[in-house]
PDB file of N, CA and C in Angstrom:
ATOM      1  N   UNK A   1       0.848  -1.179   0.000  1.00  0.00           N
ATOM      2  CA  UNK A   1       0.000   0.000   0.000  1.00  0.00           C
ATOM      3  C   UNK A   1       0.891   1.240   0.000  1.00  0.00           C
ATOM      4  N   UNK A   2       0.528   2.237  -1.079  1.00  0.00           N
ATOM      5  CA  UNK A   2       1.599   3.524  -0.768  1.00  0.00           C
ATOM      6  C   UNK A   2       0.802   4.550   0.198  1.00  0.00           C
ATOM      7  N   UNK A   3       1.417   5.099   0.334  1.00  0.00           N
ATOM      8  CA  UNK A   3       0.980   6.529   1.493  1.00  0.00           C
ATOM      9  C   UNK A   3       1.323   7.851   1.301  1.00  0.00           C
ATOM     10  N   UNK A   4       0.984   8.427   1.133  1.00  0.00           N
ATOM     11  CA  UNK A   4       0.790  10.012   0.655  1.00  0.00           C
ATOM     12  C   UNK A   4       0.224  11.077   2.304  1.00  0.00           C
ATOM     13  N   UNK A   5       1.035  11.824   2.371  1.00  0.00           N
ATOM     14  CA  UNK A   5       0.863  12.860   3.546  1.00  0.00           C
ATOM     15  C   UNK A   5       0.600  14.431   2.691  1.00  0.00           C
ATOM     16  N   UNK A   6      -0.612  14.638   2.814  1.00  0.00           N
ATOM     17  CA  UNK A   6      -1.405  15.457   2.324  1.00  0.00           C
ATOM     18  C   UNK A   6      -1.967  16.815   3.319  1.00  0.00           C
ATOM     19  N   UNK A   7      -1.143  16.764   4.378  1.00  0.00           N
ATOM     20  CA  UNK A   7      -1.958  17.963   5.288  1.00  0.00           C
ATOM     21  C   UNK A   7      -1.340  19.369   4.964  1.00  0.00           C
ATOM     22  N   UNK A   8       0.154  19.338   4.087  1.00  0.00           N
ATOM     23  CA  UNK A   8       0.162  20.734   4.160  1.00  0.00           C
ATOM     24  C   UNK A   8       0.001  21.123   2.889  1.00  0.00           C
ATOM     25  N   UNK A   9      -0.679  20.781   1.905  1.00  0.00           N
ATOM     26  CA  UNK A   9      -1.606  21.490   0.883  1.00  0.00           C
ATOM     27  C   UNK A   9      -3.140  20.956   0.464  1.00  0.00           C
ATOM     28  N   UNK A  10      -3.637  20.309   1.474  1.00  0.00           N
ATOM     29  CA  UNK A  10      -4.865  19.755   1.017  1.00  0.00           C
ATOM     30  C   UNK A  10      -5.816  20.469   1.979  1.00  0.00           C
ATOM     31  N   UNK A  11      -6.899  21.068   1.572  1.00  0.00           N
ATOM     32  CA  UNK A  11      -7.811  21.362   3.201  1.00  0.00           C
ATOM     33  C   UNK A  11      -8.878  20.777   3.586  1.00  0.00           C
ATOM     34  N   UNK A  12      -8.623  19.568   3.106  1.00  0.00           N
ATOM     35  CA  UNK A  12      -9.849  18.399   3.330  1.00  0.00           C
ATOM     36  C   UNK A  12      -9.281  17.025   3.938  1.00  0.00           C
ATOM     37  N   UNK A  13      -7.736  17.007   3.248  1.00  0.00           N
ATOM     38  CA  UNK A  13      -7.650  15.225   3.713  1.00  0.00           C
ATOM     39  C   UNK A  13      -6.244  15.551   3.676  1.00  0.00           C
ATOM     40  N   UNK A  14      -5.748  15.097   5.346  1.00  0.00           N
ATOM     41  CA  UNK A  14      -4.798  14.214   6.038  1.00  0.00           C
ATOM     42  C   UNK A  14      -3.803  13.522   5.370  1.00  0.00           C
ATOM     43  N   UNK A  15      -4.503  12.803   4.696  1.00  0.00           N
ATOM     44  CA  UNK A  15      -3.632  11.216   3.889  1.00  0.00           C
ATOM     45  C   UNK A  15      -4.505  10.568   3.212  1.00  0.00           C
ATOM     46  N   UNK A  16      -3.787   9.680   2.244  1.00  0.00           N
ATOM     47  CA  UNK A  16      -4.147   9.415   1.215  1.00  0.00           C
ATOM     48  C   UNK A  16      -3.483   7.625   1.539  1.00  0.00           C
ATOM     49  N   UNK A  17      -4.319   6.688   1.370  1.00  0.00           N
ATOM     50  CA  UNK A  17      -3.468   5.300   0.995  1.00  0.00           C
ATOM     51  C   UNK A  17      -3.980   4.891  -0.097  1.00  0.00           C
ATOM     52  N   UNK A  18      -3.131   3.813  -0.946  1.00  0.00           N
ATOM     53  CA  UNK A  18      -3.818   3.778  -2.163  1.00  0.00           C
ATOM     54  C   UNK A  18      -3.243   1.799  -2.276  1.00  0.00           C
ATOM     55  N   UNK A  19      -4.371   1.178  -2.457  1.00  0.00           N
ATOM     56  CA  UNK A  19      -3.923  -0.307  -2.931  1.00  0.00           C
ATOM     57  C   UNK A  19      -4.232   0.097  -4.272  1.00  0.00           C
ATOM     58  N   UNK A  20      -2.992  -0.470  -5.385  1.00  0.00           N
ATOM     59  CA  UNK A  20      -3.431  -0.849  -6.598  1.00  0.00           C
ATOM     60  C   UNK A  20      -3.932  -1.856  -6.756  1.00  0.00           C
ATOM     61  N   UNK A  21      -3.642  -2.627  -6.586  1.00  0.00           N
ATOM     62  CA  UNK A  21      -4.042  -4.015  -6.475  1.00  0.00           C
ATOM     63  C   UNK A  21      -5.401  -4.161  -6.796  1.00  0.00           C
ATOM     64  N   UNK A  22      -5.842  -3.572  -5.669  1.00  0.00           N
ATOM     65  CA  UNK A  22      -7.791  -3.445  -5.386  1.00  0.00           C
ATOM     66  C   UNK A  22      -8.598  -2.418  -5.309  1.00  0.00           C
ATOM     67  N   UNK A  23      -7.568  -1.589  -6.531  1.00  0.00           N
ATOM     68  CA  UNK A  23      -7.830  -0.052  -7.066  1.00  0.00           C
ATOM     69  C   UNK A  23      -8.908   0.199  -5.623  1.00  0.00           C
ATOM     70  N   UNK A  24      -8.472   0.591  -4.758  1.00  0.00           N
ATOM     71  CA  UNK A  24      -9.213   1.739  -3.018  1.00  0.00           C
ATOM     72  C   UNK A  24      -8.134   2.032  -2.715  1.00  0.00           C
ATOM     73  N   UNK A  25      -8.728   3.294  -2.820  1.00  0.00           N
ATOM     74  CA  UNK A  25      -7.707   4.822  -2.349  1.00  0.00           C
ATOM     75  C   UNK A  25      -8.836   5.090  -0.859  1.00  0.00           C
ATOM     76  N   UNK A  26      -8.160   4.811   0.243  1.00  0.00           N
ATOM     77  CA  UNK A  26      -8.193   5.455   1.452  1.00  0.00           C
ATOM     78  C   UNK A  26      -7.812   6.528   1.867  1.00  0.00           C
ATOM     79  N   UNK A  27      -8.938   7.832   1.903  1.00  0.00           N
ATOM     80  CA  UNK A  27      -9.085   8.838   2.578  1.00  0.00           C
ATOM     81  C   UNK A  27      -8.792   9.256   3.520  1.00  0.00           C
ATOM     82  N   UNK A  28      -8.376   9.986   4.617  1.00  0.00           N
ATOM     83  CA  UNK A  28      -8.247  10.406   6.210  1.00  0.00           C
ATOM     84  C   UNK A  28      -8.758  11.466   5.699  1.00  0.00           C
ATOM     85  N   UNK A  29      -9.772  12.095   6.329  1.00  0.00           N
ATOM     86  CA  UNK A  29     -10.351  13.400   6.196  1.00  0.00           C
ATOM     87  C   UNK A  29      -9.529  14.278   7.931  1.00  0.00           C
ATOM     88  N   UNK A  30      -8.947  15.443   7.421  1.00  0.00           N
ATOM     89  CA  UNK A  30      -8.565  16.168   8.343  1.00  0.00           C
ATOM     90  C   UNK A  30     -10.094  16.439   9.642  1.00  0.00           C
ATOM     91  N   UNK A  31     -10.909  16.926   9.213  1.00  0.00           N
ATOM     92  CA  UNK A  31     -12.426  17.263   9.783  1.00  0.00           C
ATOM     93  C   UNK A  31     -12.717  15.740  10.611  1.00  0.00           C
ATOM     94  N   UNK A  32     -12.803  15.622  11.358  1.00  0.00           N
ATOM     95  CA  UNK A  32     -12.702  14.633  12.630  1.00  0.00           C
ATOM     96  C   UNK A  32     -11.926  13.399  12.607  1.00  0.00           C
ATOM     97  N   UNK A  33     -10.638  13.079  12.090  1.00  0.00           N
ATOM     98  CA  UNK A  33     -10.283  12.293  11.129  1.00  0.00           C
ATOM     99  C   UNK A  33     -10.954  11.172  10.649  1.00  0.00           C
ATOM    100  N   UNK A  34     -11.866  11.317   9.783  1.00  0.00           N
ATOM    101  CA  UNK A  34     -12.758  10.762   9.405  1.00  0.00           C
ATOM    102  C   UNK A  34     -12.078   9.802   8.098  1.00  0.00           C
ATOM    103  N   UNK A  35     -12.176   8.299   7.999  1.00  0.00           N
ATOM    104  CA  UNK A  35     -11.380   7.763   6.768  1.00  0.00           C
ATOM    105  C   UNK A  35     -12.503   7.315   5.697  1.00  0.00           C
ATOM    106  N   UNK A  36     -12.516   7.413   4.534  1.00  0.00           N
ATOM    107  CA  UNK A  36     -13.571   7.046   3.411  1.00  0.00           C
ATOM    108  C   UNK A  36     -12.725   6.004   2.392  1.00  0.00           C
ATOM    109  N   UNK A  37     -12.973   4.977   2.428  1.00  0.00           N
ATOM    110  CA  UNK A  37     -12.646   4.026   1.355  1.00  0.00           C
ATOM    111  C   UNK A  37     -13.714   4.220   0.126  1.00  0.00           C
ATOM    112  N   UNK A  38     -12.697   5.262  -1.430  1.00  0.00           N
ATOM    113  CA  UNK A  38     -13.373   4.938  -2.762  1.00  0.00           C
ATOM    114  C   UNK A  38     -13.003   4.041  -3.305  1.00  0.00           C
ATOM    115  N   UNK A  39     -13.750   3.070  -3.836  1.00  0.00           N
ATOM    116  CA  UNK A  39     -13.714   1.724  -4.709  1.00  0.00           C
ATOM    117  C   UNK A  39     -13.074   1.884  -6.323  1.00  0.00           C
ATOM    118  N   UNK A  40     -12.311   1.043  -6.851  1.00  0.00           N
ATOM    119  CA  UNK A  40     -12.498   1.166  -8.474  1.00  0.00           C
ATOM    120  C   UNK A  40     -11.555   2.674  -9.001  1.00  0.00           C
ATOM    121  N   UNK A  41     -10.859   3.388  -7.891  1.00  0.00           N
ATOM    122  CA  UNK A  41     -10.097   4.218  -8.446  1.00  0.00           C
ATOM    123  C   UNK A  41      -8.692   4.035  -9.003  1.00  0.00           C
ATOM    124  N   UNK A  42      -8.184   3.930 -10.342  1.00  0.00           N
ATOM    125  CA  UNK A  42      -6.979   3.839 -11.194  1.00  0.00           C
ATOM    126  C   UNK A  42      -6.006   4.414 -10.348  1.00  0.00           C
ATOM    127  N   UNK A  43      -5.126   3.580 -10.789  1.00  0.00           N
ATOM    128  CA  UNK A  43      -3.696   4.170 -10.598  1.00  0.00           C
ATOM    129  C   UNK A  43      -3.290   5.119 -10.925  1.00  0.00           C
ATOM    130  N   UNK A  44      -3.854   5.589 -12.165  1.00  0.00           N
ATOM    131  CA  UNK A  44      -3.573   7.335 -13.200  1.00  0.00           C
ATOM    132  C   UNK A  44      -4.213   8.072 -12.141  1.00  0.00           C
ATOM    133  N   UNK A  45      -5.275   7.696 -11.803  1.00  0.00           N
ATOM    134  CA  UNK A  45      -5.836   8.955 -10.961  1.00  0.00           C
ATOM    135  C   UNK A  45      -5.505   9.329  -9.175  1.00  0.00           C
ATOM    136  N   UNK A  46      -4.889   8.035  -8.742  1.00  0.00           N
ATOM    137  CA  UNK A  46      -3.852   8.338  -7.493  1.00  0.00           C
ATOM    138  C   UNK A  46      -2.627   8.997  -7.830  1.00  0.00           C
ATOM    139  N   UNK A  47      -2.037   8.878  -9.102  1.00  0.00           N
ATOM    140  CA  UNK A  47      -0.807   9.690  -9.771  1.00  0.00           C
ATOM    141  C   UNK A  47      -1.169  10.559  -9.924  1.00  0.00           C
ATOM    142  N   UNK A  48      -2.290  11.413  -9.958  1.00  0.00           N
ATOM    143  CA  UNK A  48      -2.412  12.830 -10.647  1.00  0.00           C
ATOM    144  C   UNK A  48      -2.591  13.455  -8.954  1.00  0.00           C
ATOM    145  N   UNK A  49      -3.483  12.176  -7.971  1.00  0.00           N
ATOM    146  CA  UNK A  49      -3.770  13.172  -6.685  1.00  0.00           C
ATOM    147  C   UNK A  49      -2.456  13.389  -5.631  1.00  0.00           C
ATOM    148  N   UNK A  50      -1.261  12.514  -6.000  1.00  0.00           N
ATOM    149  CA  UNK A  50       0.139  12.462  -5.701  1.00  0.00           C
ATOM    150  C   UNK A  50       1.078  14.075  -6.382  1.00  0.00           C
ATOM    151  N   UNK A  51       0.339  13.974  -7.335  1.00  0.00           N
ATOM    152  CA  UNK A  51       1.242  15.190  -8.310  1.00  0.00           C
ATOM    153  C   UNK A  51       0.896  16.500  -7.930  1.00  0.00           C
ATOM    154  N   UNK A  52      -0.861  16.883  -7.886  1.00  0.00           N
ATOM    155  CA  UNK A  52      -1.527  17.831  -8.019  1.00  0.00           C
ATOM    156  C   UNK A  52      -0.864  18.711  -6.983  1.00  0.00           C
ATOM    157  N   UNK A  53      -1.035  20.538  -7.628  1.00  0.00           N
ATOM    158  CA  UNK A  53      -0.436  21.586  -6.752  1.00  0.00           C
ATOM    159  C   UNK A  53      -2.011  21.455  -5.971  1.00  0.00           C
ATOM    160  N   UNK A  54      -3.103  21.277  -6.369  1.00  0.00           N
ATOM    161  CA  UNK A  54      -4.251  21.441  -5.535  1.00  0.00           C
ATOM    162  C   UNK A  54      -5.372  20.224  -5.435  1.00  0.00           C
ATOM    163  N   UNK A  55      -4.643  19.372  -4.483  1.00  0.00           N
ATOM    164  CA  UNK A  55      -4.978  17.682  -4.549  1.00  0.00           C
ATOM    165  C   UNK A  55      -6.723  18.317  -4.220  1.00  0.00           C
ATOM    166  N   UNK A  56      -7.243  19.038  -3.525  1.00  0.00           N
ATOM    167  CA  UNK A  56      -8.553  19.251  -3.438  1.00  0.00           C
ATOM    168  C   UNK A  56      -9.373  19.090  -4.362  1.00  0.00           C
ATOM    169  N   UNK A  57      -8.824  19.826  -5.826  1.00  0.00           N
ATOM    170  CA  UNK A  57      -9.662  19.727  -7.024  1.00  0.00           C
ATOM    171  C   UNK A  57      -9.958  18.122  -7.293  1.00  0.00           C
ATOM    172  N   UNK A  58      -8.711  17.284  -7.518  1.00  0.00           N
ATOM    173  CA  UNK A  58      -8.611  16.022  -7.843  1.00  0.00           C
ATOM    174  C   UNK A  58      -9.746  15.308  -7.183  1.00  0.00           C
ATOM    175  N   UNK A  59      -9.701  15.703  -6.067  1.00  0.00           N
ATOM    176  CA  UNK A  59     -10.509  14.834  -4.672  1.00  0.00           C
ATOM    177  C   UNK A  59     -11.994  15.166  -4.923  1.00  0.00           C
ATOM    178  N   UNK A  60     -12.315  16.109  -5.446  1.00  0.00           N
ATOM    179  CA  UNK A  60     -13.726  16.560  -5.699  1.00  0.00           C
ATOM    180  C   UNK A  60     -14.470  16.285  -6.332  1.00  0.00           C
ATOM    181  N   UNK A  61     -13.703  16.309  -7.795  1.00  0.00           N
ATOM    182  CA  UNK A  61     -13.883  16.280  -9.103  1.00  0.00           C
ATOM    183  C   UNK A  61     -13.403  14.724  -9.869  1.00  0.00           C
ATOM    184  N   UNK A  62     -12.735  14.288  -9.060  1.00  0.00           N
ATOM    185  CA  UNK A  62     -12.494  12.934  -9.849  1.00  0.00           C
ATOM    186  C   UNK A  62     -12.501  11.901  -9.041  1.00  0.00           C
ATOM    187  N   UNK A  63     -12.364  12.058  -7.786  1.00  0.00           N
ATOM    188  CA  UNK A  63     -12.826  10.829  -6.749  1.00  0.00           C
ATOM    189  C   UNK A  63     -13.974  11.007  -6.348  1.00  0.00           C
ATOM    190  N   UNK A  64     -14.143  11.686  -5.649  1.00  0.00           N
ATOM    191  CA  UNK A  64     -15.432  11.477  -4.900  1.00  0.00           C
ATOM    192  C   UNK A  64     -16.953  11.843  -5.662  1.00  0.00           C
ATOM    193  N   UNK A  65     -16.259  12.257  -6.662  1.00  0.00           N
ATOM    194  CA  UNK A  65     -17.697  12.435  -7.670  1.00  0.00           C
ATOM    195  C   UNK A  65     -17.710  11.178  -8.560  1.00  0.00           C
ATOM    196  N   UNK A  66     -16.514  10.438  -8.617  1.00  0.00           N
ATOM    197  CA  UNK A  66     -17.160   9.086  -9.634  1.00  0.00           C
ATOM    198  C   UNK A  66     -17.105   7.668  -9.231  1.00  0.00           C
ATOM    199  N   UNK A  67     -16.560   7.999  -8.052  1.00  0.00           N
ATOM    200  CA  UNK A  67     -16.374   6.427  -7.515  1.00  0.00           C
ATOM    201  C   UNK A  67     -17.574   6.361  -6.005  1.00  0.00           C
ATOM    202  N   UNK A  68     -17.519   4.719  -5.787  1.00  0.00           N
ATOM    203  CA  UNK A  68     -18.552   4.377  -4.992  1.00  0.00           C
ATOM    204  C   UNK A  68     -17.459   4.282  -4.214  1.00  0.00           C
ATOM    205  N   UNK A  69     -18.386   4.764  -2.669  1.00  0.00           N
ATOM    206  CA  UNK A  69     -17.348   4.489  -1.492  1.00  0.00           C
ATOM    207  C   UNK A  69     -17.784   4.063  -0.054  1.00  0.00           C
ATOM    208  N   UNK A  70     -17.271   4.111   0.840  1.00  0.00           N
ATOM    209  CA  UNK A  70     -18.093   3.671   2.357  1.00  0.00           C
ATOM    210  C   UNK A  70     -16.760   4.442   3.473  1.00  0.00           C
ATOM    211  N   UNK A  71     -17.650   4.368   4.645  1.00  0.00           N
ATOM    212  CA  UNK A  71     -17.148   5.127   5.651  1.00  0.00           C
ATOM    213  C   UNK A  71     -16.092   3.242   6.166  1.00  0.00           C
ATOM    214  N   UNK A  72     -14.484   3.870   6.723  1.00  0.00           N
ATOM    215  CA  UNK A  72     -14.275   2.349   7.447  1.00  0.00           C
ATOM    216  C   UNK A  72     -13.480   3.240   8.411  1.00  0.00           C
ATOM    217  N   UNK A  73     -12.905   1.970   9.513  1.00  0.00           N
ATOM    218  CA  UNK A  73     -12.290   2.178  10.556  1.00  0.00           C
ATOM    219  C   UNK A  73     -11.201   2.219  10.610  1.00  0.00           C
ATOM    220  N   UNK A  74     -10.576   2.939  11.014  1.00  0.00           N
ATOM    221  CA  UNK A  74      -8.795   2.926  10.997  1.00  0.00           C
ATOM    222  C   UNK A  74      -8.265   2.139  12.064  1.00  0.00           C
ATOM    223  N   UNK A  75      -7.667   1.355  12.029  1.00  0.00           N
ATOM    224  CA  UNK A  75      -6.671   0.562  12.806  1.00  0.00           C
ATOM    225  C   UNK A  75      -5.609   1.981  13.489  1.00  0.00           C
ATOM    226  N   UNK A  76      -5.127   2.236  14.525  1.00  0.00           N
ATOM    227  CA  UNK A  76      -3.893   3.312  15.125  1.00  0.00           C
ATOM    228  C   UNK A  76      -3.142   2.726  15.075  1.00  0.00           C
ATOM    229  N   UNK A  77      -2.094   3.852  14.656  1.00  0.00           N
ATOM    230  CA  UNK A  77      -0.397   2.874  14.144  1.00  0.00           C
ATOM    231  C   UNK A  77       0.212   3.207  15.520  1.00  0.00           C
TER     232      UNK A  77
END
């Protein structure tokens, strides 16, 4: 699983995990750290939310508007 630390340009989400494998990109929402597993999201499109100067747009507009998702529980590291 890769991991992406997203708090000092994102103003929605924390972190980012991403299985390719089983294309779900795991969310941490900064706002109560809240985590959202989206289903069925590409690898191109975890590369663009890895790249982006404004991962927010990505997150708006291309995850969470086209993929199916569910609220899950985080395990504490």
């Amino acid at each position: 699983m890769q991991n992406i630390n997203l708090r000092h340009c994102s103003e929605m989400v924390a972190e980012a995990d991403y299985d390719a494998a089983a294309q779900t990109l795991l969310l941490t929402y900064q706002s109560g750290n809240t985590t959202i597993a989206y289903q069925g999201v590409p690898d191109a499109i975890f590369q663009e939310l890895c790249q982006a100067d404004y991962p927010d747009l990505c997150i708006r507009f291309k995850i969470q508007a086209s993929h199916p998702f569910k609220r899950v529980e985080r395990e504490e590291n």
